[in-house]
Structure formats: C-alpha cells, structure tokens
PDB file of N, CA and C in Angstrom:
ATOM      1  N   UNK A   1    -101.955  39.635 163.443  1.00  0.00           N
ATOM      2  CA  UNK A   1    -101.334  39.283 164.705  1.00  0.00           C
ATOM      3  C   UNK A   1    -102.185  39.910 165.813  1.00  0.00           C
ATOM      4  N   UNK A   2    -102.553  39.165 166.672  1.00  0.00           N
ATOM      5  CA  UNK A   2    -103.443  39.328 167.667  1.00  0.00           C
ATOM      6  C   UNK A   2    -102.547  40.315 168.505  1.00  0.00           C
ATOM      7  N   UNK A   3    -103.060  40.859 170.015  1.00  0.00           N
ATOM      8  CA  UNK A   3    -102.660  41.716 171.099  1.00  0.00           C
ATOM      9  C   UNK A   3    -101.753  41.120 171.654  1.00  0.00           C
ATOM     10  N   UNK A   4    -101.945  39.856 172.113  1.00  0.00           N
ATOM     11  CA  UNK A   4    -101.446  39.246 172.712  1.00  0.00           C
ATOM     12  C   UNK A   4     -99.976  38.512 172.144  1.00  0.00           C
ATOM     13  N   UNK A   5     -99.839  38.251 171.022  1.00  0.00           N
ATOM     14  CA  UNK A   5     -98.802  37.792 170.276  1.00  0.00           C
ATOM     15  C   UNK A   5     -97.492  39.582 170.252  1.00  0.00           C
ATOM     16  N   UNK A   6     -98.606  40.047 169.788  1.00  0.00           N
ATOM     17  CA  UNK A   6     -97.879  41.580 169.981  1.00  0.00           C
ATOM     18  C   UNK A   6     -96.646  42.126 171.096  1.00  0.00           C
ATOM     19  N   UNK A   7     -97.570  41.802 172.098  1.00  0.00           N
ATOM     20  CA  UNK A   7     -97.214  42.189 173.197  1.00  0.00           C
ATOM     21  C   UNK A   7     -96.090  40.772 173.965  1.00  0.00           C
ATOM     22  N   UNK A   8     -96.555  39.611 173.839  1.00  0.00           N
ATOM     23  CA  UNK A   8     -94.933  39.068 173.543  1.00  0.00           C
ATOM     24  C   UNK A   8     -94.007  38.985 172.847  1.00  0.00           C
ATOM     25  N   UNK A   9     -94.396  39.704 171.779  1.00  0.00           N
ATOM     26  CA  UNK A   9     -93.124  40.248 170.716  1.00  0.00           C
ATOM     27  C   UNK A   9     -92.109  41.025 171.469  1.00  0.00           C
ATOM     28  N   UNK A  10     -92.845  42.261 171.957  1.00  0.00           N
ATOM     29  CA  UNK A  10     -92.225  43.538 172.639  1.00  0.00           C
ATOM     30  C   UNK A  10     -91.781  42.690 173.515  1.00  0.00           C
ATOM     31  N   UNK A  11     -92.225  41.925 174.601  1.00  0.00           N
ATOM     32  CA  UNK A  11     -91.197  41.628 175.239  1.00  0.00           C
ATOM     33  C   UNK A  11     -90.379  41.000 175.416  1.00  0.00           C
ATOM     34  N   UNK A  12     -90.173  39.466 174.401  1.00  0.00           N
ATOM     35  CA  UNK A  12     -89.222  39.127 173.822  1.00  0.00           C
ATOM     36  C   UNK A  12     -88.159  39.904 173.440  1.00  0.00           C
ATOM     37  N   UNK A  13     -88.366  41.090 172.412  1.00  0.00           N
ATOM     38  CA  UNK A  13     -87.250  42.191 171.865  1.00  0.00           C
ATOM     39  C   UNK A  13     -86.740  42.843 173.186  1.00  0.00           C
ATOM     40  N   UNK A  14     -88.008  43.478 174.608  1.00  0.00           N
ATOM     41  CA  UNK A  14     -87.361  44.011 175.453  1.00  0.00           C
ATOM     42  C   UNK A  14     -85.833  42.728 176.056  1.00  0.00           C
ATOM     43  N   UNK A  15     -86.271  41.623 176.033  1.00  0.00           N
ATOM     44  CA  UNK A  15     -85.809  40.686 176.969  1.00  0.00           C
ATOM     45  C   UNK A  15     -84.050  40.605 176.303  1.00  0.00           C
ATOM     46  N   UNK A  16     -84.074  40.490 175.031  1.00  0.00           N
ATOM     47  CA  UNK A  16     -83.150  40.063 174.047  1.00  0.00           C
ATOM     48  C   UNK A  16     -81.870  41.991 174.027  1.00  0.00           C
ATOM     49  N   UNK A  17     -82.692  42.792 174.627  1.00  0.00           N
ATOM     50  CA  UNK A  17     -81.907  44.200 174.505  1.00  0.00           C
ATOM     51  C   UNK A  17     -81.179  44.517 175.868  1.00  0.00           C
ATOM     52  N   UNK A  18     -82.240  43.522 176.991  1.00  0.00           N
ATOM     53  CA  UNK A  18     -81.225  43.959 178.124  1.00  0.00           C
ATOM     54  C   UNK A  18     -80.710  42.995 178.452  1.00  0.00           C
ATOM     55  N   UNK A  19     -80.467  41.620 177.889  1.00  0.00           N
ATOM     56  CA  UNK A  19     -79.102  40.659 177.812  1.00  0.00           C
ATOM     57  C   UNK A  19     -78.278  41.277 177.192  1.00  0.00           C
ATOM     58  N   UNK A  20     -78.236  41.729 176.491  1.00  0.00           N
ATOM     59  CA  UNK A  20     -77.059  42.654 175.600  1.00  0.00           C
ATOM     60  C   UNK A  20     -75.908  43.773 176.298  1.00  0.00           C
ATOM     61  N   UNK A  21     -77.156  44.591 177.327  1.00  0.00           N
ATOM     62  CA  UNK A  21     -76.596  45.411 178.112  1.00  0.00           C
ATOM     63  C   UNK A  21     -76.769  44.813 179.292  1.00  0.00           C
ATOM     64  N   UNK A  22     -75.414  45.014 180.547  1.00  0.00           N
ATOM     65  CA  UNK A  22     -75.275  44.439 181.882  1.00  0.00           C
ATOM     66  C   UNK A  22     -76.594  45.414 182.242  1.00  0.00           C
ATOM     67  N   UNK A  23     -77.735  44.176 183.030  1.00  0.00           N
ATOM     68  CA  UNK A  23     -78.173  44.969 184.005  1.00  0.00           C
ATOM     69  C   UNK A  23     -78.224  45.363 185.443  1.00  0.00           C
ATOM     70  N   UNK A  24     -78.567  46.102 186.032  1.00  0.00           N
ATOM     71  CA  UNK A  24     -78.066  46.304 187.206  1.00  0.00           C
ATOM     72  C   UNK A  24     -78.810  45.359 188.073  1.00  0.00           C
ATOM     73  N   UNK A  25     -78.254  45.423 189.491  1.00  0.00           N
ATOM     74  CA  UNK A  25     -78.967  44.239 190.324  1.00  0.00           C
ATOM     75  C   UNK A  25     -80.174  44.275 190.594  1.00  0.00           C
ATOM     76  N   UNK A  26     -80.548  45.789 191.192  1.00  0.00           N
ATOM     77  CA  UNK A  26     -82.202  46.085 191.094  1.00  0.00           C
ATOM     78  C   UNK A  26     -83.344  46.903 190.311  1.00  0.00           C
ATOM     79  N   UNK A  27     -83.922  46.909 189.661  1.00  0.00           N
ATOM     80  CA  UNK A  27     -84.687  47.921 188.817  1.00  0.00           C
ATOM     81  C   UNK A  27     -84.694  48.998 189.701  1.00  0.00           C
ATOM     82  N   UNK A  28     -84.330  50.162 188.841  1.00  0.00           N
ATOM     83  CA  UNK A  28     -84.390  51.436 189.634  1.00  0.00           C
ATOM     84  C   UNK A  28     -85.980  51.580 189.341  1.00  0.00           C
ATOM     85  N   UNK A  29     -86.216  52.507 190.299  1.00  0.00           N
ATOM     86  CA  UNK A  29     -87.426  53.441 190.180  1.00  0.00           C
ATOM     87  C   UNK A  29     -88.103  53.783 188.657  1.00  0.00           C
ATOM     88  N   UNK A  30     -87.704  54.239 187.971  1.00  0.00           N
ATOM     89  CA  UNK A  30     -87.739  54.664 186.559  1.00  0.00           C
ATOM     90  C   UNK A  30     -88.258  53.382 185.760  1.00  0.00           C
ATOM     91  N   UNK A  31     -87.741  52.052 186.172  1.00  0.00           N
ATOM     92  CA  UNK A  31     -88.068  50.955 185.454  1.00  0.00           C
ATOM     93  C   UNK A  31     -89.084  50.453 185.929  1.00  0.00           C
ATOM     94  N   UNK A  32     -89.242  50.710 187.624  1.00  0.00           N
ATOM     95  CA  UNK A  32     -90.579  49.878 187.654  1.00  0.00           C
ATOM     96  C   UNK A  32     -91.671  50.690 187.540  1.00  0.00           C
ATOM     97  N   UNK A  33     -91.518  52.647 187.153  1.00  0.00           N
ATOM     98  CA  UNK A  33     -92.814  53.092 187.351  1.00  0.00           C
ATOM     99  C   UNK A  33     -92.873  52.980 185.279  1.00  0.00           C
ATOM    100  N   UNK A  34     -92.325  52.465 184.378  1.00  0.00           N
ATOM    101  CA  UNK A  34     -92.227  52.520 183.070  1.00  0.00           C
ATOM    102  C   UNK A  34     -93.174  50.839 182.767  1.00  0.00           C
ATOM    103  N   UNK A  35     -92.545  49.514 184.196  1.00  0.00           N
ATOM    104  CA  UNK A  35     -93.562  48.447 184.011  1.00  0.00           C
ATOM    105  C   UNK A  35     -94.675  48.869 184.216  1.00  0.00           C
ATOM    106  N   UNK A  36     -95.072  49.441 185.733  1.00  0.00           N
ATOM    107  CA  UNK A  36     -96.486  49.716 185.954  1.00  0.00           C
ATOM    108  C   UNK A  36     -97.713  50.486 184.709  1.00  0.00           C
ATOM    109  N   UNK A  37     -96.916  51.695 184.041  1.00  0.00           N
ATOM    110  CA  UNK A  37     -97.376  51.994 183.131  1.00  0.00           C
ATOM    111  C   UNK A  37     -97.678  51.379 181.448  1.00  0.00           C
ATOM    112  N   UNK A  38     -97.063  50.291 181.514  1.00  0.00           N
ATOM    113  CA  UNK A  38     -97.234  49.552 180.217  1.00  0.00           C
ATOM    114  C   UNK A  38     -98.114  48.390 180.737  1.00  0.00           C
ATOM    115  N   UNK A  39     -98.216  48.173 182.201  1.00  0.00           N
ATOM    116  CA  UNK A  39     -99.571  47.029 182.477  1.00  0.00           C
ATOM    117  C   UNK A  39    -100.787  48.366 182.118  1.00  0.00           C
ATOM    118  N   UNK A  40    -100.716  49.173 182.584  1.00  0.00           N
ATOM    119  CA  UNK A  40    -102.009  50.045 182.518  1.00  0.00           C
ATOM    120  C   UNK A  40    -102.484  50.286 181.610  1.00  0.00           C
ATOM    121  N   UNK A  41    -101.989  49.864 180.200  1.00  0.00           N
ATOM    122  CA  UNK A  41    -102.348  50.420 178.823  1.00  0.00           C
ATOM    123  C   UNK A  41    -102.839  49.797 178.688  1.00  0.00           C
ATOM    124  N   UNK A  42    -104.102  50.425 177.575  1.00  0.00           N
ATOM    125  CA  UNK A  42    -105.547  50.056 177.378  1.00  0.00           C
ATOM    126  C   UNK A  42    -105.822  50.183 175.638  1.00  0.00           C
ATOM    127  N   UNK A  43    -106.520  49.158 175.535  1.00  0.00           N
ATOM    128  CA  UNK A  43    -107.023  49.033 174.061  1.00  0.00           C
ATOM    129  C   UNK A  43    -107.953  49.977 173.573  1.00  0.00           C
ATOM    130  N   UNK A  44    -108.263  50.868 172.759  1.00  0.00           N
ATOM    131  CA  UNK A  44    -109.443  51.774 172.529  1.00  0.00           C
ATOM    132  C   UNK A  44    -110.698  50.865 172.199  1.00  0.00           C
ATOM    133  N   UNK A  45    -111.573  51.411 172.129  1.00  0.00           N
ATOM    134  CA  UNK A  45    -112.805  50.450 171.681  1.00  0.00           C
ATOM    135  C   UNK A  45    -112.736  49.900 170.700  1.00  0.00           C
ATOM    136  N   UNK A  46    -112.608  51.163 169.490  1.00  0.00           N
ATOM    137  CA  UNK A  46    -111.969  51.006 168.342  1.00  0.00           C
ATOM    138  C   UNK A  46    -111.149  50.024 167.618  1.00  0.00           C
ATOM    139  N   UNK A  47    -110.250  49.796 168.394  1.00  0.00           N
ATOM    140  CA  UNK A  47    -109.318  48.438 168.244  1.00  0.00           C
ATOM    141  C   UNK A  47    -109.736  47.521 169.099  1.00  0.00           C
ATOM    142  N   UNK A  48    -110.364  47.157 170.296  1.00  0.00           N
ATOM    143  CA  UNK A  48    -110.979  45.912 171.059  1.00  0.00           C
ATOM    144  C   UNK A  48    -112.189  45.350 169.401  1.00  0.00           C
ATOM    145  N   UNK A  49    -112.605  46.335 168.978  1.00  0.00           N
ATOM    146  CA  UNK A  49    -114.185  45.682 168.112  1.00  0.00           C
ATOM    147  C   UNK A  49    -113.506  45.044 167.006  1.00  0.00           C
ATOM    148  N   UNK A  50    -112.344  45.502 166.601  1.00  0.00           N
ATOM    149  CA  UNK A  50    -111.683  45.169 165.451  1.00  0.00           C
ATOM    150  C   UNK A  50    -110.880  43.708 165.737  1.00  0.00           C
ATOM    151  N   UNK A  51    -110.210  43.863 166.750  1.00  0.00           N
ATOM    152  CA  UNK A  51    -109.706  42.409 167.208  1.00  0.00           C
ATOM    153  C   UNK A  51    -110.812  41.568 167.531  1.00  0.00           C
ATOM    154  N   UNK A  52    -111.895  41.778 167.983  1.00  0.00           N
ATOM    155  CA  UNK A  52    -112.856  40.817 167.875  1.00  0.00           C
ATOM    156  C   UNK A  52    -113.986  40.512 166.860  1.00  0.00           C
ATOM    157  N   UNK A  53    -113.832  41.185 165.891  1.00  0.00           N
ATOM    158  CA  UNK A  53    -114.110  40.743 164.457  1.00  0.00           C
ATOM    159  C   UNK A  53    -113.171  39.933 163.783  1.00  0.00           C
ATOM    160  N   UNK A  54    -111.950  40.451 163.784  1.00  0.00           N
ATOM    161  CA  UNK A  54    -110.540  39.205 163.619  1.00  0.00           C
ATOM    162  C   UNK A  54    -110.639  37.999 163.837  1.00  0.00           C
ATOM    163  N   UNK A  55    -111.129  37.868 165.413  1.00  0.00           N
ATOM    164  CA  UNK A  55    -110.980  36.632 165.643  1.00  0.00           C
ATOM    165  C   UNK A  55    -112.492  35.816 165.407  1.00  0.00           C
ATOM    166  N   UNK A  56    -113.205  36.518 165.525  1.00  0.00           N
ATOM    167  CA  UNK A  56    -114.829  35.978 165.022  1.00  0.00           C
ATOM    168  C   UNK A  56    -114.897  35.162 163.882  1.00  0.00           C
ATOM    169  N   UNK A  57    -114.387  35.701 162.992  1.00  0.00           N
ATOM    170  CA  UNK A  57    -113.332  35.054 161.354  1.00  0.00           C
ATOM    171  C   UNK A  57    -112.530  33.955 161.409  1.00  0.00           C
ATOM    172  N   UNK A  58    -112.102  33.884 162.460  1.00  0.00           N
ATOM    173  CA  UNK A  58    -111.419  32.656 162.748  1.00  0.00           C
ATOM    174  C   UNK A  58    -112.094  31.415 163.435  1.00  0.00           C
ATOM    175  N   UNK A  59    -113.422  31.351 163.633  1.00  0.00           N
ATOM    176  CA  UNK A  59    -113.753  30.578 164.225  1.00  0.00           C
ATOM    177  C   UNK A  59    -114.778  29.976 163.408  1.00  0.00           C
ATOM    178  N   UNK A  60    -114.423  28.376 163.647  1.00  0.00           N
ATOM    179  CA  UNK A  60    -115.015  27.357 162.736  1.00  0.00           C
ATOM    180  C   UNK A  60    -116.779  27.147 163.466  1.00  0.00           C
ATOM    181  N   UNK A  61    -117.389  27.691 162.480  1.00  0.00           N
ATOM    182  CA  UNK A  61    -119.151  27.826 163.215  1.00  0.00           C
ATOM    183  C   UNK A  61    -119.734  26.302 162.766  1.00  0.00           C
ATOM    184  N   UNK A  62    -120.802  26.044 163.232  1.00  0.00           N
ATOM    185  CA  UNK A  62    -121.280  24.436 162.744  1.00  0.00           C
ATOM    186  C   UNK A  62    -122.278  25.239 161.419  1.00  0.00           C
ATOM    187  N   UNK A  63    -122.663  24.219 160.768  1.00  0.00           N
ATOM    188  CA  UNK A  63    -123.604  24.106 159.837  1.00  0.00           C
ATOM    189  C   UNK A  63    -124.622  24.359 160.500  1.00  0.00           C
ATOM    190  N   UNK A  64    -125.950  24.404 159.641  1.00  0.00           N
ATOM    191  CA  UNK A  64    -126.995  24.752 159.525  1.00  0.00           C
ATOM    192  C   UNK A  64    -127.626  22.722 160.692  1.00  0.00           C
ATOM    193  N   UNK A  65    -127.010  22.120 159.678  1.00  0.00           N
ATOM    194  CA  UNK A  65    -127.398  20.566 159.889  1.00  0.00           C
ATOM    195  C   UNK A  65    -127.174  20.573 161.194  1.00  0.00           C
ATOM    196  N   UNK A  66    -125.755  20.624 161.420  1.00  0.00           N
ATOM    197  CA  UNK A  66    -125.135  20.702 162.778  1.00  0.00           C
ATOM    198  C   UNK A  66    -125.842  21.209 163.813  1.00  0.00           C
ATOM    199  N   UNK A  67    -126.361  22.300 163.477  1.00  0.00           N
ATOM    200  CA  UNK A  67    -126.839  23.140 164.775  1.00  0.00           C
ATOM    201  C   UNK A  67    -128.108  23.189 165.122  1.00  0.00           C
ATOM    202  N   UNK A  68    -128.810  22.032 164.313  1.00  0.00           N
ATOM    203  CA  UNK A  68    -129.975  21.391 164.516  1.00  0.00           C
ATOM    204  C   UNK A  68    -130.137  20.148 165.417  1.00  0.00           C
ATOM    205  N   UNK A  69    -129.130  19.444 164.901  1.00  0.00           N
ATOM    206  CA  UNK A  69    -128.704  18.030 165.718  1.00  0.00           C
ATOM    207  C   UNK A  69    -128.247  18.293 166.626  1.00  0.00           C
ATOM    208  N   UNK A  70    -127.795  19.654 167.115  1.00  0.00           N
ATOM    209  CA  UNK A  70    -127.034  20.415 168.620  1.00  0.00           C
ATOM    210  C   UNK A  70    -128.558  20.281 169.310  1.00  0.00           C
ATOM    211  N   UNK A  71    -128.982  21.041 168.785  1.00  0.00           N
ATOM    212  CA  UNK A  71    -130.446  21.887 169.089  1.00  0.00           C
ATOM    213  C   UNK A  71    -131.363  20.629 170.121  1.00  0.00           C
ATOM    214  N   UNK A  72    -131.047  19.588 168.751  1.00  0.00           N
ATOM    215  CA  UNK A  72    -132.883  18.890 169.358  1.00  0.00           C
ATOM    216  C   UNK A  72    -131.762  17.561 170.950  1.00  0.00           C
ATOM    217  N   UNK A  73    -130.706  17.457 170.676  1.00  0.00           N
ATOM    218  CA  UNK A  73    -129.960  16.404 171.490  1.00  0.00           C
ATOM    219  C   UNK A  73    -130.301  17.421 173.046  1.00  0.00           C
ATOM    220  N   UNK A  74    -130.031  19.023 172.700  1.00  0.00           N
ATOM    221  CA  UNK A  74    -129.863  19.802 174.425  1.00  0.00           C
ATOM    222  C   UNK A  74    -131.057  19.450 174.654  1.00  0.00           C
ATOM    223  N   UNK A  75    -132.569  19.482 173.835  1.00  0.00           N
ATOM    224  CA  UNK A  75    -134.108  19.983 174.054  1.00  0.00           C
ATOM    225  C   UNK A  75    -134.222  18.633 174.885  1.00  0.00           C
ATOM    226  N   UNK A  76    -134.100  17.106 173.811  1.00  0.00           N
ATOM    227  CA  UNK A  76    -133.924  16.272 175.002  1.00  0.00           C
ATOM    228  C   UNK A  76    -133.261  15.647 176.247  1.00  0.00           C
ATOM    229  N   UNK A  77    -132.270  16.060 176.177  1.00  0.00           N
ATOM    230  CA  UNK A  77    -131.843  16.238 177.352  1.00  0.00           C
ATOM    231  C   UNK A  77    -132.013  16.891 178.654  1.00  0.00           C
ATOM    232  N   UNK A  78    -132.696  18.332 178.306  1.00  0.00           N
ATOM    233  CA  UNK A  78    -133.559  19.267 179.151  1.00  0.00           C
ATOM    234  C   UNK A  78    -134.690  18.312 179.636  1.00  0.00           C
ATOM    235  N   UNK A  79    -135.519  17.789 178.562  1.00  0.00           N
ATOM    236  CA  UNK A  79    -136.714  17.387 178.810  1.00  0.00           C
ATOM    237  C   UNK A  79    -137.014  15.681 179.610  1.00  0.00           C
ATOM    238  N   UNK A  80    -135.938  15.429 179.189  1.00  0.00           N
ATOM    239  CA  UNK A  80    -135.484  14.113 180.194  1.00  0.00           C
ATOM    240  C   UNK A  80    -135.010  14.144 181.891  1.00  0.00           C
ATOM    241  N   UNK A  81    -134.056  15.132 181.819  1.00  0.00           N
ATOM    242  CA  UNK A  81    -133.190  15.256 182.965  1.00  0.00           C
ATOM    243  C   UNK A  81    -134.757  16.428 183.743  1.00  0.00           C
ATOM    244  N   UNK A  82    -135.671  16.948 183.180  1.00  0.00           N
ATOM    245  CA  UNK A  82    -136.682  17.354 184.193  1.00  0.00           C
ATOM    246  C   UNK A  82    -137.776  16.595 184.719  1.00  0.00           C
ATOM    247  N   UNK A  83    -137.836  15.535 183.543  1.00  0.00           N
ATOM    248  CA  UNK A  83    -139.121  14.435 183.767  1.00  0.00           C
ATOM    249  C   UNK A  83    -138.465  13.802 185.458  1.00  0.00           C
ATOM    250  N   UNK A  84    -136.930  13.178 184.783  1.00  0.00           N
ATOM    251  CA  UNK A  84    -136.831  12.693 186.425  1.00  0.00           C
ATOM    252  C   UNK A  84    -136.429  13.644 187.364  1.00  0.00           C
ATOM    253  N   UNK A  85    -136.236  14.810 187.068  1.00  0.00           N
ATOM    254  CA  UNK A  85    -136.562  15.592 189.019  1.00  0.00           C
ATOM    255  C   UNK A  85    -137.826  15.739 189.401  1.00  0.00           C
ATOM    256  N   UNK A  86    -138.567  16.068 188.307  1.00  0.00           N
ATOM    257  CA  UNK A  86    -140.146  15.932 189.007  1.00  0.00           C
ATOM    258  C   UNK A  86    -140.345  14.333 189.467  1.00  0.00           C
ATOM    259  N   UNK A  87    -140.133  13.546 188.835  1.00  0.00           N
ATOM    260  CA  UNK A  87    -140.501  12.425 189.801  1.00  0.00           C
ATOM    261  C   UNK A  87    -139.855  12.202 191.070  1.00  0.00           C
ATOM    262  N   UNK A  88    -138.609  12.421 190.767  1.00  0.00           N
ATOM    263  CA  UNK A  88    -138.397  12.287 192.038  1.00  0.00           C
ATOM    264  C   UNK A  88    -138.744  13.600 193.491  1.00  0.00           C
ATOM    265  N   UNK A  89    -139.352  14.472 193.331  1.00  0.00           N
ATOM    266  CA  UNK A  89    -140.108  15.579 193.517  1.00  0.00           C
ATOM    267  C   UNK A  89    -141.184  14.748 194.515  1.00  0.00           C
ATOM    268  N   UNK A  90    -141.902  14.450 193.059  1.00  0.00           N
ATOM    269  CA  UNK A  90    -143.234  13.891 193.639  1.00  0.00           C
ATOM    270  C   UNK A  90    -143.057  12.299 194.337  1.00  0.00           C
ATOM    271  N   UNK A  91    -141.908  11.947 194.661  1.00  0.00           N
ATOM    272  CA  UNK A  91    -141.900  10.478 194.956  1.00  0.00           C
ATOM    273  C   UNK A  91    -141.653  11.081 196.852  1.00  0.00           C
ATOM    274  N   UNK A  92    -140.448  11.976 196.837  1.00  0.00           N
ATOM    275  CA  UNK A  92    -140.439  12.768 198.451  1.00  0.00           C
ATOM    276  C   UNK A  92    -141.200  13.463 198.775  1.00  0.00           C
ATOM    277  N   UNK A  93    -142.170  13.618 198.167  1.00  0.00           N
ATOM    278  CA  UNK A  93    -143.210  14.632 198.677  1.00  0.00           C
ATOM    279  C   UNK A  93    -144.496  13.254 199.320  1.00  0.00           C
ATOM    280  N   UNK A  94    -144.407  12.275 198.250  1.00  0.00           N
ATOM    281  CA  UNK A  94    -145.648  11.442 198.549  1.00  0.00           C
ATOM    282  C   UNK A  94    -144.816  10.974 200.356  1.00  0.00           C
ATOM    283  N   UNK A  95    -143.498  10.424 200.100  1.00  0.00           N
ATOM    284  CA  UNK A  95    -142.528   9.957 201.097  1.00  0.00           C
ATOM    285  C   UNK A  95    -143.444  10.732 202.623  1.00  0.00           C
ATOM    286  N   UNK A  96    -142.685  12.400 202.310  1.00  0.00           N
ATOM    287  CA  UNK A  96    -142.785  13.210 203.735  1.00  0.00           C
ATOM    288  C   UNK A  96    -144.139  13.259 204.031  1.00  0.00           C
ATOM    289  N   UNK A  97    -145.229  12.995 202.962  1.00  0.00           N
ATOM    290  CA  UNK A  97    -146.956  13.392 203.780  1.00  0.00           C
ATOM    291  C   UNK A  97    -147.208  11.987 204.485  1.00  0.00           C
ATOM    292  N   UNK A  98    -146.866  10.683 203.803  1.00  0.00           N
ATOM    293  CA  UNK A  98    -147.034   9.453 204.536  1.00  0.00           C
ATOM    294  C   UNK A  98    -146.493   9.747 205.966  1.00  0.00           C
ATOM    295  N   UNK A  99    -144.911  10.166 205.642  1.00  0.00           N
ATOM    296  CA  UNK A  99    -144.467   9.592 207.123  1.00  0.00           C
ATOM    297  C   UNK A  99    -145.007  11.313 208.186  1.00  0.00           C
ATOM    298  N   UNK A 100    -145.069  11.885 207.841  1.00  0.00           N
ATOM    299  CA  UNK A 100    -146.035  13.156 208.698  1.00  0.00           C
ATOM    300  C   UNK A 100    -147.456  12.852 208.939  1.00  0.00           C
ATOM    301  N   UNK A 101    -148.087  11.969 207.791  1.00  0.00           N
ATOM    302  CA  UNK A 101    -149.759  11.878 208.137  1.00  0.00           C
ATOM    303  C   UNK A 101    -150.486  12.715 207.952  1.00  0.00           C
ATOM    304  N   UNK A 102    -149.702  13.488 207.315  1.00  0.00           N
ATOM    305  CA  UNK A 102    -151.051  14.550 206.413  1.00  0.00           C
ATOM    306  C   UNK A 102    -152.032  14.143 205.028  1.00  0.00           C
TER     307      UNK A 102
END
C-alpha cells in the first residue's frame, strides 16, 4: 500500500470517528495546530527510496523490440521536423537579402 492510499485510510478512519462523536462548530486551536502538523510530516529517505522501488516494479517497461521501434520513429522525426526548419531558415533568409539588396 502506497503513502498515499495510507494516508486516506487515516483519514477516512479520522472522518468515520468524529461522525460518531458531536463535533463542535469550530475546530479549536488544538485541532488546527494537530492538522498543520500532520501536513508537515515528512517521509525519511529511507522510506521515499523504498516506495519508489515499489512502484518502479509496477511499471510495465517496453521490450527490447519496442524500444527500438520507439527509438528509430523519435530519430526520424527529429531529423525530418529539422530538415524543414532549415529550409524554411534558408528560404527567409534568401526572402530578407533580396528584399534588403544585400
């Protein structure tokens, strides 16, 4: 169970404990300096590297094949989409020396 599932657990259970008990109309003091301090909590490294090995595991990687046919589709596409800015480069450049007369 991820951090995040976690942590809407807790507050689901918080949510489900103070329907139970009447609460009062405004959070006293005590409750909102107890929210502020549970936003402030922090993951150790320790457990951030571990949850992101978790989820690293969970993620469907392409093949070998796949990530070849990724590979050469970006290369031409790079190499296409630069052929025409240089032309069109060199088509406003021929444009601005005509109409300047240089």
């Amino acid at each position: 169970m991820n951090r995040q599932m976690k942590r809407m657990q807790e507050r689901q259970e918080r949510a489900q404990k103070r329907a139970g008990a009447a609460r009062p109309a405004t959070p006293s003091a005590a409750t909102r300096r107890a929210a502020v301090q549970e936003k402030r909590k922090r993951t150790g490294a320790r457990q951030f590297l571990k949850e992101v090995r978790q989820e690293l595991t969970k993620v469907d990687w392409p093949t070998r094949r796949e990530l070849v046919s990724y590979s050469i589709v970006v290369l031409v596409t790079v190499t296409v989409l630069t052929a025409y800015v240089f032309g069109l480069d060199s088509l406003f450049t021929r444009f601005v020396f005509d109409v300047l007369g240089n």
